[in-house]
PDB file of N, CA and C in Angstrom:
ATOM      1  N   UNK A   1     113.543 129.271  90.536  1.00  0.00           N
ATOM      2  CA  UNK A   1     114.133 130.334  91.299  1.00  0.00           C
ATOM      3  C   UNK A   1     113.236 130.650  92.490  1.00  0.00           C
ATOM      4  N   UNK A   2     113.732 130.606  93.882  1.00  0.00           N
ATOM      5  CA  UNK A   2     112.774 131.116  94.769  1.00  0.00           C
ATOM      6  C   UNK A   2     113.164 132.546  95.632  1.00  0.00           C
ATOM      7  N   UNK A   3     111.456 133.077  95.063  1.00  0.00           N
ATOM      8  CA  UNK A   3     111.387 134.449  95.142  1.00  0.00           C
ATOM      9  C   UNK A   3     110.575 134.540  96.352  1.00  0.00           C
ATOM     10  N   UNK A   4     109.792 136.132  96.441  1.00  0.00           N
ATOM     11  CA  UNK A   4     109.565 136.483  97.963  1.00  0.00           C
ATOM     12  C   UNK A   4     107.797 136.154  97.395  1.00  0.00           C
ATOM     13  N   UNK A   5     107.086 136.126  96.210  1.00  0.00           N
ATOM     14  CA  UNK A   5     106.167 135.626  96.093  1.00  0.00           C
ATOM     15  C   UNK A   5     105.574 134.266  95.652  1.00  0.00           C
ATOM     16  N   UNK A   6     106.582 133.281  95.678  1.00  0.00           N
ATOM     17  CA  UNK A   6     106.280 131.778  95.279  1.00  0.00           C
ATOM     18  C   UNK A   6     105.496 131.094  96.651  1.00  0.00           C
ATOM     19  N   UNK A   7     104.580 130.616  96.194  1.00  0.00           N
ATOM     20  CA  UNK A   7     103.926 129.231  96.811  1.00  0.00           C
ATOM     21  C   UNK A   7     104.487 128.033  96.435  1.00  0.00           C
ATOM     22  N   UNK A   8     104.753 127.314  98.016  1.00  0.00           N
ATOM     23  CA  UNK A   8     105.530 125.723  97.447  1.00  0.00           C
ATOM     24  C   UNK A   8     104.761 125.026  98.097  1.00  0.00           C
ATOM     25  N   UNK A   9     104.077 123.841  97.652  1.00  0.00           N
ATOM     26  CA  UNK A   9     103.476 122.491  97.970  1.00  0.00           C
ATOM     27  C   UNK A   9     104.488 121.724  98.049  1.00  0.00           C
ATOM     28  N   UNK A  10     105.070 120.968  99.269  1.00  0.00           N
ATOM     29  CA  UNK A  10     106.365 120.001  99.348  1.00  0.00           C
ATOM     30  C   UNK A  10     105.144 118.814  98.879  1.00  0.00           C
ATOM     31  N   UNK A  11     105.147 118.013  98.188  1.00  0.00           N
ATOM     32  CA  UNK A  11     105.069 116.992  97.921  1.00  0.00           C
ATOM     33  C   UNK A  11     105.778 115.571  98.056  1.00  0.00           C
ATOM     34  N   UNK A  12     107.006 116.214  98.501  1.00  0.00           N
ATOM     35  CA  UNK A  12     108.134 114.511  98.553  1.00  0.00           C
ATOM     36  C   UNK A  12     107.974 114.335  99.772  1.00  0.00           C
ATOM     37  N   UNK A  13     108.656 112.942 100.099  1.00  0.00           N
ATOM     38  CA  UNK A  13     108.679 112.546 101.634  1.00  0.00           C
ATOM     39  C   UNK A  13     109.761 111.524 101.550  1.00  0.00           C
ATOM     40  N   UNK A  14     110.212 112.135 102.406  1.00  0.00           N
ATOM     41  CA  UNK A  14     112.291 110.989 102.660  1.00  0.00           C
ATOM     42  C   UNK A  14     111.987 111.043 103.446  1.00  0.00           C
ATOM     43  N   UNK A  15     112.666 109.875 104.636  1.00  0.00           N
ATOM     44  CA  UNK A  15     112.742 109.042 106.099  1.00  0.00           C
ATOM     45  C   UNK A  15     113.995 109.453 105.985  1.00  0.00           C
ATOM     46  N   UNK A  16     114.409 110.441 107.220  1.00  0.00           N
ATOM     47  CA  UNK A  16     115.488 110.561 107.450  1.00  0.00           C
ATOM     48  C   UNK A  16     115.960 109.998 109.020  1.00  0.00           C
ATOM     49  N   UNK A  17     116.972 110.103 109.683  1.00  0.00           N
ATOM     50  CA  UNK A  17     117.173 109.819 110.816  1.00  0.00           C
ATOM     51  C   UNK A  17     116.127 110.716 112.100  1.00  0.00           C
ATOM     52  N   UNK A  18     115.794 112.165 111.165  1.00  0.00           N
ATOM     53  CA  UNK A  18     115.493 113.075 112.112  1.00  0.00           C
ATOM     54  C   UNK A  18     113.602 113.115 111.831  1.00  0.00           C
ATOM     55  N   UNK A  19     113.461 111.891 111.185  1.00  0.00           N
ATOM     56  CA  UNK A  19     112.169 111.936 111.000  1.00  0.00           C
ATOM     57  C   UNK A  19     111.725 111.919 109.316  1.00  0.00           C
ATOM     58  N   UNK A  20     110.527 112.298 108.831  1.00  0.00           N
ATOM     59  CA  UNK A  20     109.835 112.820 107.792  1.00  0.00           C
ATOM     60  C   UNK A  20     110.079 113.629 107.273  1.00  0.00           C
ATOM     61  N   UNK A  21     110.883 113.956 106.248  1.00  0.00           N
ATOM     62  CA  UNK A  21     110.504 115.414 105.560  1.00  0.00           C
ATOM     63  C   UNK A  21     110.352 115.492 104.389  1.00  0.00           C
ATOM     64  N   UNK A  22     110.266 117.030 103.786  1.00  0.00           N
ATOM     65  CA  UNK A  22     110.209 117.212 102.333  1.00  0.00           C
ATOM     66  C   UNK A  22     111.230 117.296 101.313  1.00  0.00           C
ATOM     67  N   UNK A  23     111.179 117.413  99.958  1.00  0.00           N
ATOM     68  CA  UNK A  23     111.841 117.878  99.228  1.00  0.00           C
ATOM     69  C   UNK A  23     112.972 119.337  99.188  1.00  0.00           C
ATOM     70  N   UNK A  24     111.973 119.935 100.042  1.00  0.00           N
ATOM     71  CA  UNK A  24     112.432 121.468 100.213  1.00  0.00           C
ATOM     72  C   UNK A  24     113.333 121.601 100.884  1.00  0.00           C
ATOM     73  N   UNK A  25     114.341 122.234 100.927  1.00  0.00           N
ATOM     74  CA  UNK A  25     115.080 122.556 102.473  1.00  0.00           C
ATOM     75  C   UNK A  25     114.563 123.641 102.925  1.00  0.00           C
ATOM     76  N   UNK A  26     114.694 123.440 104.702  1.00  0.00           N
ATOM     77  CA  UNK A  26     113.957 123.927 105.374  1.00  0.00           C
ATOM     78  C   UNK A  26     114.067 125.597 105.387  1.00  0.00           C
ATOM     79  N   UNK A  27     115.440 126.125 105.067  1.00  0.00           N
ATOM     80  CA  UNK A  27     115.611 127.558 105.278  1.00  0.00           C
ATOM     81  C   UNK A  27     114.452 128.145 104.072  1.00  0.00           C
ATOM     82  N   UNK A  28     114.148 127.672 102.982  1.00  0.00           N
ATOM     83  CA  UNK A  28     113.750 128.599 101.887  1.00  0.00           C
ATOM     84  C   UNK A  28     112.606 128.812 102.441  1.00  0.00           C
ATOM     85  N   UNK A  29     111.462 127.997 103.520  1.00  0.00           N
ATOM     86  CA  UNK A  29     110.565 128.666 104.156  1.00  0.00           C
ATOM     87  C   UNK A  29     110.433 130.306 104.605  1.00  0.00           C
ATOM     88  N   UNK A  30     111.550 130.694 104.311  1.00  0.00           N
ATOM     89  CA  UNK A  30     111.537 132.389 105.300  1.00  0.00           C
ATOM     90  C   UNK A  30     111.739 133.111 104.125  1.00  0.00           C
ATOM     91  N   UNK A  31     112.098 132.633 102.251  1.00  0.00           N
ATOM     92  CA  UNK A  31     112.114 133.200 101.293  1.00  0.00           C
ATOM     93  C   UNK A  31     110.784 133.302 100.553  1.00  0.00           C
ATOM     94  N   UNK A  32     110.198 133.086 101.001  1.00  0.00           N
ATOM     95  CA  UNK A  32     108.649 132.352 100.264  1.00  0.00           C
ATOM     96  C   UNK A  32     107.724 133.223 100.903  1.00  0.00           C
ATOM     97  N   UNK A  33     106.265 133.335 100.058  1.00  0.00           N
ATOM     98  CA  UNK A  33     105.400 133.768 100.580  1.00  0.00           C
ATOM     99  C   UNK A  33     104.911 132.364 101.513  1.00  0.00           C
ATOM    100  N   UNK A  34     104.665 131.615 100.968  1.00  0.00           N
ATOM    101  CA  UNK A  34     104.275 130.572 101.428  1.00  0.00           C
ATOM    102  C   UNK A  34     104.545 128.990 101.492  1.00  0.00           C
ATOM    103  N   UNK A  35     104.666 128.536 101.990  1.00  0.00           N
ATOM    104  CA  UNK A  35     104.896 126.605 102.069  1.00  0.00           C
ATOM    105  C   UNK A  35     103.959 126.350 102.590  1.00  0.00           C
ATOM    106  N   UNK A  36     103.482 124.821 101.884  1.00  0.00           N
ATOM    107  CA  UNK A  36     102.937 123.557 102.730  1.00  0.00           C
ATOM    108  C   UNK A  36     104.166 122.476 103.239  1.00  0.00           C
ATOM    109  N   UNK A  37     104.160 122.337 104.165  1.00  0.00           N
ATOM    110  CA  UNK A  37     105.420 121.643 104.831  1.00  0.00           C
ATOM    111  C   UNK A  37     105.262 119.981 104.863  1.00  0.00           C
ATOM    112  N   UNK A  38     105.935 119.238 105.017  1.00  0.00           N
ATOM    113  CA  UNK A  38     105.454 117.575 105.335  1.00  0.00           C
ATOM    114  C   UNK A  38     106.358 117.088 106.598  1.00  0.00           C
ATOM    115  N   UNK A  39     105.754 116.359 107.077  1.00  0.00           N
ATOM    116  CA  UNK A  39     104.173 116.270 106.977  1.00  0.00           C
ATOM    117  C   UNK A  39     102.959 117.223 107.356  1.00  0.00           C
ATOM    118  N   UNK A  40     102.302 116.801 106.565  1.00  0.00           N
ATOM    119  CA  UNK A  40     101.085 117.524 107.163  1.00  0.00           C
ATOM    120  C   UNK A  40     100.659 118.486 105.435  1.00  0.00           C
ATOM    121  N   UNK A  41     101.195 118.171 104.093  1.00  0.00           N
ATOM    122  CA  UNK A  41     101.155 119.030 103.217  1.00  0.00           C
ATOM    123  C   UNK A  41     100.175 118.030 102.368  1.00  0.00           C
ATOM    124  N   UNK A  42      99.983 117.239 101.296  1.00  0.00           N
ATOM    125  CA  UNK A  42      99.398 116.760 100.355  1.00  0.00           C
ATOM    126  C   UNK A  42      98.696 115.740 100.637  1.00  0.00           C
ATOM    127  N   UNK A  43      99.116 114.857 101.882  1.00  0.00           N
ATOM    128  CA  UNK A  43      99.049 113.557 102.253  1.00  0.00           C
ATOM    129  C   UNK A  43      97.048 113.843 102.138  1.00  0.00           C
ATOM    130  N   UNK A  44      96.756 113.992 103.422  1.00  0.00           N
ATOM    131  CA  UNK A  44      95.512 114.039 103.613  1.00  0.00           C
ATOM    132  C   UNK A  44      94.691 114.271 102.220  1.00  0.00           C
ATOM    133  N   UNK A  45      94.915 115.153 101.161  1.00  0.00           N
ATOM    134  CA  UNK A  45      94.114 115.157 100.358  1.00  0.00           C
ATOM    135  C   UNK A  45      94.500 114.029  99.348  1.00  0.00           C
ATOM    136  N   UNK A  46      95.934 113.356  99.351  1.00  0.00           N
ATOM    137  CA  UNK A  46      95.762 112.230  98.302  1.00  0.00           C
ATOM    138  C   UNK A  46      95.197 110.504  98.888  1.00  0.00           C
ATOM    139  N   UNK A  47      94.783 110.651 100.312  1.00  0.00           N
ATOM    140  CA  UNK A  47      93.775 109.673 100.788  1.00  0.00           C
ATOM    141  C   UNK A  47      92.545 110.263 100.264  1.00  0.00           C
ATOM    142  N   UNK A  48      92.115 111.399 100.121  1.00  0.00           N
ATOM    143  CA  UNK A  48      90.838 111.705  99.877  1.00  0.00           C
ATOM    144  C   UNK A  48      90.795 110.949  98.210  1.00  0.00           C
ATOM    145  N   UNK A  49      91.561 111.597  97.737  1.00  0.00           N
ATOM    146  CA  UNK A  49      91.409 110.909  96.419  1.00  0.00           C
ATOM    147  C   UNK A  49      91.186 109.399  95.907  1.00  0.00           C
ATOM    148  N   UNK A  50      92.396 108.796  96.766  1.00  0.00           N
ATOM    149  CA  UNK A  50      92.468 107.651  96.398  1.00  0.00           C
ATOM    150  C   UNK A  50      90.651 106.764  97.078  1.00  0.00           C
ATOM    151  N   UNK A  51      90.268 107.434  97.853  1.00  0.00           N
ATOM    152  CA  UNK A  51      89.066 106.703  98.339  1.00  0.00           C
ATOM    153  C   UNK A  51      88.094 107.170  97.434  1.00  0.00           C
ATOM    154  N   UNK A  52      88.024 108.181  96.685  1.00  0.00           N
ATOM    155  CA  UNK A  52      86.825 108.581  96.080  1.00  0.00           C
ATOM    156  C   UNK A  52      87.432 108.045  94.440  1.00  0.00           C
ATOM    157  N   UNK A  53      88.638 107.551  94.156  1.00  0.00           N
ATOM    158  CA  UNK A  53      89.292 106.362  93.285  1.00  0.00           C
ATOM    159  C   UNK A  53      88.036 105.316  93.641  1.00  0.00           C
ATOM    160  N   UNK A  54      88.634 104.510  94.805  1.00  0.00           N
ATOM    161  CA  UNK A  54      88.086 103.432  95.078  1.00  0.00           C
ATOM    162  C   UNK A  54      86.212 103.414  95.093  1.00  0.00           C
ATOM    163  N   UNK A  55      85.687 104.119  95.173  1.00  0.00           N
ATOM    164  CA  UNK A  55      84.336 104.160  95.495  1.00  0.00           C
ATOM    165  C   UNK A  55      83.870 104.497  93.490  1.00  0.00           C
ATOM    166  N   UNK A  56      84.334 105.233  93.192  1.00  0.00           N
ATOM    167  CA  UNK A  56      84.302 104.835  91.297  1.00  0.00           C
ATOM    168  C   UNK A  56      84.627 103.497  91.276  1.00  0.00           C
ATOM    169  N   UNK A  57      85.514 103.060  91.410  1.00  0.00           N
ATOM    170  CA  UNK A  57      85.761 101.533  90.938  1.00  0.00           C
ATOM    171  C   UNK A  57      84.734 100.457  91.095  1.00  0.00           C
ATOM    172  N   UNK A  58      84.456 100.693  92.265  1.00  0.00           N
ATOM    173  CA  UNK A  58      83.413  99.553  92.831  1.00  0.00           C
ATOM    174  C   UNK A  58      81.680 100.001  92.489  1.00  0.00           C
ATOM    175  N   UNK A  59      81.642 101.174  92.085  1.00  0.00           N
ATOM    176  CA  UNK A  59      81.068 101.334  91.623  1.00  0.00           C
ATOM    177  C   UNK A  59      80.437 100.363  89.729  1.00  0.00           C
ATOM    178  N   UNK A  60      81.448 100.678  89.154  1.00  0.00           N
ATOM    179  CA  UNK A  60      81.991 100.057  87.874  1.00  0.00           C
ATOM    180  C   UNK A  60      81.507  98.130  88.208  1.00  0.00           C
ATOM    181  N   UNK A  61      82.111  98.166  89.269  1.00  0.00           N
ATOM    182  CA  UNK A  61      82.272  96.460  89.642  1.00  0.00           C
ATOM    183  C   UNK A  61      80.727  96.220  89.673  1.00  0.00           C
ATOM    184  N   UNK A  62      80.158  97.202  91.235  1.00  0.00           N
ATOM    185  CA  UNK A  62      78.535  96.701  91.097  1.00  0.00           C
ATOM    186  C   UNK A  62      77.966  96.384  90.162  1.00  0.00           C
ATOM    187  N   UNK A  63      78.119  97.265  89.216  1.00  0.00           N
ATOM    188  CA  UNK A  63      76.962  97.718  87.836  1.00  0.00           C
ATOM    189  C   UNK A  63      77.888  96.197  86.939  1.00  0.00           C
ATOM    190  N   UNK A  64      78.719  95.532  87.183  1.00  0.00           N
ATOM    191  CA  UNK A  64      78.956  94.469  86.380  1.00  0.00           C
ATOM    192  C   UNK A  64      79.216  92.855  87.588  1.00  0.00           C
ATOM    193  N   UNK A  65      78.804  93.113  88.676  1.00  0.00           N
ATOM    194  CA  UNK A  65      79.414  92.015  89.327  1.00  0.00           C
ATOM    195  C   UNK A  65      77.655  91.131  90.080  1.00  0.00           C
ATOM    196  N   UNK A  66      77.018  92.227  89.908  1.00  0.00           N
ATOM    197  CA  UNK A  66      75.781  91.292  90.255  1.00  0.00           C
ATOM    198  C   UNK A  66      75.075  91.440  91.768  1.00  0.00           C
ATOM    199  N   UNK A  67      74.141  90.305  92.185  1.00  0.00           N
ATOM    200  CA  UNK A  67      73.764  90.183  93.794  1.00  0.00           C
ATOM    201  C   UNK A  67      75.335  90.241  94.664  1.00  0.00           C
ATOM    202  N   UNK A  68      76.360  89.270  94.427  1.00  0.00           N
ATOM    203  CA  UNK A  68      76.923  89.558  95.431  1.00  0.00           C
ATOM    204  C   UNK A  68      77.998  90.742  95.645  1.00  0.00           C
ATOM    205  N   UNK A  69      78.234  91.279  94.621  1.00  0.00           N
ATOM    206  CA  UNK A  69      78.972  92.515  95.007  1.00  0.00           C
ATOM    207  C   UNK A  69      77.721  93.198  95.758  1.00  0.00           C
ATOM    208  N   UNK A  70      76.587  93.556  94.959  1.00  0.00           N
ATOM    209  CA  UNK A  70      75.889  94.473  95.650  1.00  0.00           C
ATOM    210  C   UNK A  70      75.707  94.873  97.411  1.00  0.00           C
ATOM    211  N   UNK A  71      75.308  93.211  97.752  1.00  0.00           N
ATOM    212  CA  UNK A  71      75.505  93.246  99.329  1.00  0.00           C
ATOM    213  C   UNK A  71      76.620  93.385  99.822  1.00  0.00           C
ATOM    214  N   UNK A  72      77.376  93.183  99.182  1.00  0.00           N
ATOM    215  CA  UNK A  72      78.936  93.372 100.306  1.00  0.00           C
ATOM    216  C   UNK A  72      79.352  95.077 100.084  1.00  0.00           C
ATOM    217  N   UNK A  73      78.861  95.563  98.423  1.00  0.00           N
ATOM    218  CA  UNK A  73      78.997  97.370  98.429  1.00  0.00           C
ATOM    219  C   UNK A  73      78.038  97.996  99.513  1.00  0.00           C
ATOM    220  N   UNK A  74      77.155  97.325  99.976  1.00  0.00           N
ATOM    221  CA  UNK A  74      76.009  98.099 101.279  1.00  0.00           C
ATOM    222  C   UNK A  74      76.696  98.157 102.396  1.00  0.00           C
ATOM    223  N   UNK A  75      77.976  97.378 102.907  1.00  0.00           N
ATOM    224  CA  UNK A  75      78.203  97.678 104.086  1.00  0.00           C
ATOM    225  C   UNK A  75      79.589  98.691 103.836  1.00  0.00           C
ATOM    226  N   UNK A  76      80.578  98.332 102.924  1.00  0.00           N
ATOM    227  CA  UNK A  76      81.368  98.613 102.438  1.00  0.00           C
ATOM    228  C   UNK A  76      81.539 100.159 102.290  1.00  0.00           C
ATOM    229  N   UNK A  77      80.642 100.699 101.257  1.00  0.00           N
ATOM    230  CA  UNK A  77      80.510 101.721 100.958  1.00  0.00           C
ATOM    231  C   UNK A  77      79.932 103.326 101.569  1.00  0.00           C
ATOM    232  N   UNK A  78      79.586 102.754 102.493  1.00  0.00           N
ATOM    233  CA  UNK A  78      79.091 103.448 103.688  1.00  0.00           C
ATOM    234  C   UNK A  78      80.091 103.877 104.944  1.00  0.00           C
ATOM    235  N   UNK A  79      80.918 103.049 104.745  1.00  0.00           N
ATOM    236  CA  UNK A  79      82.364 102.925 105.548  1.00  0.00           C
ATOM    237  C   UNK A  79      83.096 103.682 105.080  1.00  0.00           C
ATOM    238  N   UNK A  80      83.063 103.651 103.709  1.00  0.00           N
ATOM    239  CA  UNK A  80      84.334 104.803 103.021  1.00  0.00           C
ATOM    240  C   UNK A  80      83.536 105.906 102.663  1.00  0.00           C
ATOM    241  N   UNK A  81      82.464 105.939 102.345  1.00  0.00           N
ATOM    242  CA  UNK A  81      81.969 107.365 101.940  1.00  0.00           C
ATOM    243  C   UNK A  81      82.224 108.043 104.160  1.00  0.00           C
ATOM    244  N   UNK A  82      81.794 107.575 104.525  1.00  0.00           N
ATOM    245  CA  UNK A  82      81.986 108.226 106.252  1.00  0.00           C
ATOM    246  C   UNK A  82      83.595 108.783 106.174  1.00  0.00           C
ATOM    247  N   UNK A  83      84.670 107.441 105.898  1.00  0.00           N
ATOM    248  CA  UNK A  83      86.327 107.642 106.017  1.00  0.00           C
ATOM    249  C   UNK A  83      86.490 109.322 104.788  1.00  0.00           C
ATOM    250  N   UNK A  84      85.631 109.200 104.117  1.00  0.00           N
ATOM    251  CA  UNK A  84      86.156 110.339 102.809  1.00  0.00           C
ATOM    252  C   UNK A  84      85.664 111.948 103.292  1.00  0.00           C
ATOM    253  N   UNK A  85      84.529 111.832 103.919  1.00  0.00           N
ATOM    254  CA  UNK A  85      83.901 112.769 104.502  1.00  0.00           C
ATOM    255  C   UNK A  85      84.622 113.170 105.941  1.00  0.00           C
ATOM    256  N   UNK A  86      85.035 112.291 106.605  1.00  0.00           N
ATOM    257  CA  UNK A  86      86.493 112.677 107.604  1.00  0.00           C
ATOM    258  C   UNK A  86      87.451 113.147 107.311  1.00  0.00           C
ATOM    259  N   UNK A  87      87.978 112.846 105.956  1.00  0.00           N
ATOM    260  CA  UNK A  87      89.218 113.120 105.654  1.00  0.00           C
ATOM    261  C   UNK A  87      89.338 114.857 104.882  1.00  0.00           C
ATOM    262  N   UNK A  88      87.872 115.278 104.000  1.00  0.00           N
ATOM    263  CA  UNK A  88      87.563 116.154 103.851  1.00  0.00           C
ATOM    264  C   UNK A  88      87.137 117.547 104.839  1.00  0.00           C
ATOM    265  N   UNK A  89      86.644 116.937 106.228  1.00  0.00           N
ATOM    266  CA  UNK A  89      86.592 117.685 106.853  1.00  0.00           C
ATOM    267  C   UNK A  89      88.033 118.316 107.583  1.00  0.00           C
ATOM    268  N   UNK A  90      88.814 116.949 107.353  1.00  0.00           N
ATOM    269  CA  UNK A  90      90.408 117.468 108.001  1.00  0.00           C
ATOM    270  C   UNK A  90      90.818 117.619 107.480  1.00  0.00           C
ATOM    271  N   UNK A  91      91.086 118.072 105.776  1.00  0.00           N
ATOM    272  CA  UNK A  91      91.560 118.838 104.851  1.00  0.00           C
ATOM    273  C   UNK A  91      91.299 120.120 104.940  1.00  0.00           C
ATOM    274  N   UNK A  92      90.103 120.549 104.977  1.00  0.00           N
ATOM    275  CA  UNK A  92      89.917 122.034 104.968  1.00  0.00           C
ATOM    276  C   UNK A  92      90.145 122.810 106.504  1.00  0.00           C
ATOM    277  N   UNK A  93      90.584 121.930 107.636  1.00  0.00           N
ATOM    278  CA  UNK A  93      90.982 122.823 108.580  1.00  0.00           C
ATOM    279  C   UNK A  93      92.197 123.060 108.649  1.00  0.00           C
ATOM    280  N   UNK A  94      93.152 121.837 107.811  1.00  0.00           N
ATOM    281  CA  UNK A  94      94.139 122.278 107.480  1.00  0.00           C
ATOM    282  C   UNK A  94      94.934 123.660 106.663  1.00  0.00           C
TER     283      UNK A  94
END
């Protein structure tokens, strides 16, 4: 039921003719205390995730894959810890 104090996180994303949007239709924005709209709602923080996914994983790999994972995690990992720390900083100005 949407009331005058619900918070909505749109989470979906359909390709429509008129672009990107959410799950939500657009009027219930003016019933709500609040929306996150899409784009621009979950995305950014589920790249954050999925990279700090990936940096556990390879982690896991180093500690079982030896000399040559190791050198290729030195350049690697430095790349995505920078991409995760970008993506965190443009999460919270969001």
């Amino acid at each position: 039921m949407v009331h005058s104090d619900l918070v909505i996180i749109d989470a979906g994303i359909n390709e429509t003719s008129n672009g990107i949007t959410g799950d939500v239709a657009p009027e219930v924005s003016n019933m709500v205390k609040a929306i996150r709209p899409v784009p621009g709602g979950v995305g950014t923080l589920t790249t954050v995730i999925l990279f700090e996914n990936l940096i556990k994983a390879m982690e896991l790999q180093i500690n079982l894959g030896g000399d040559r994972m190791k050198a290729f995690d030195q350049t690697f990992r430095s790349f995505l810890e920078e991409q995760v720390q970008a993506l965190r900083r443009q999460a919270a100005e969001v």
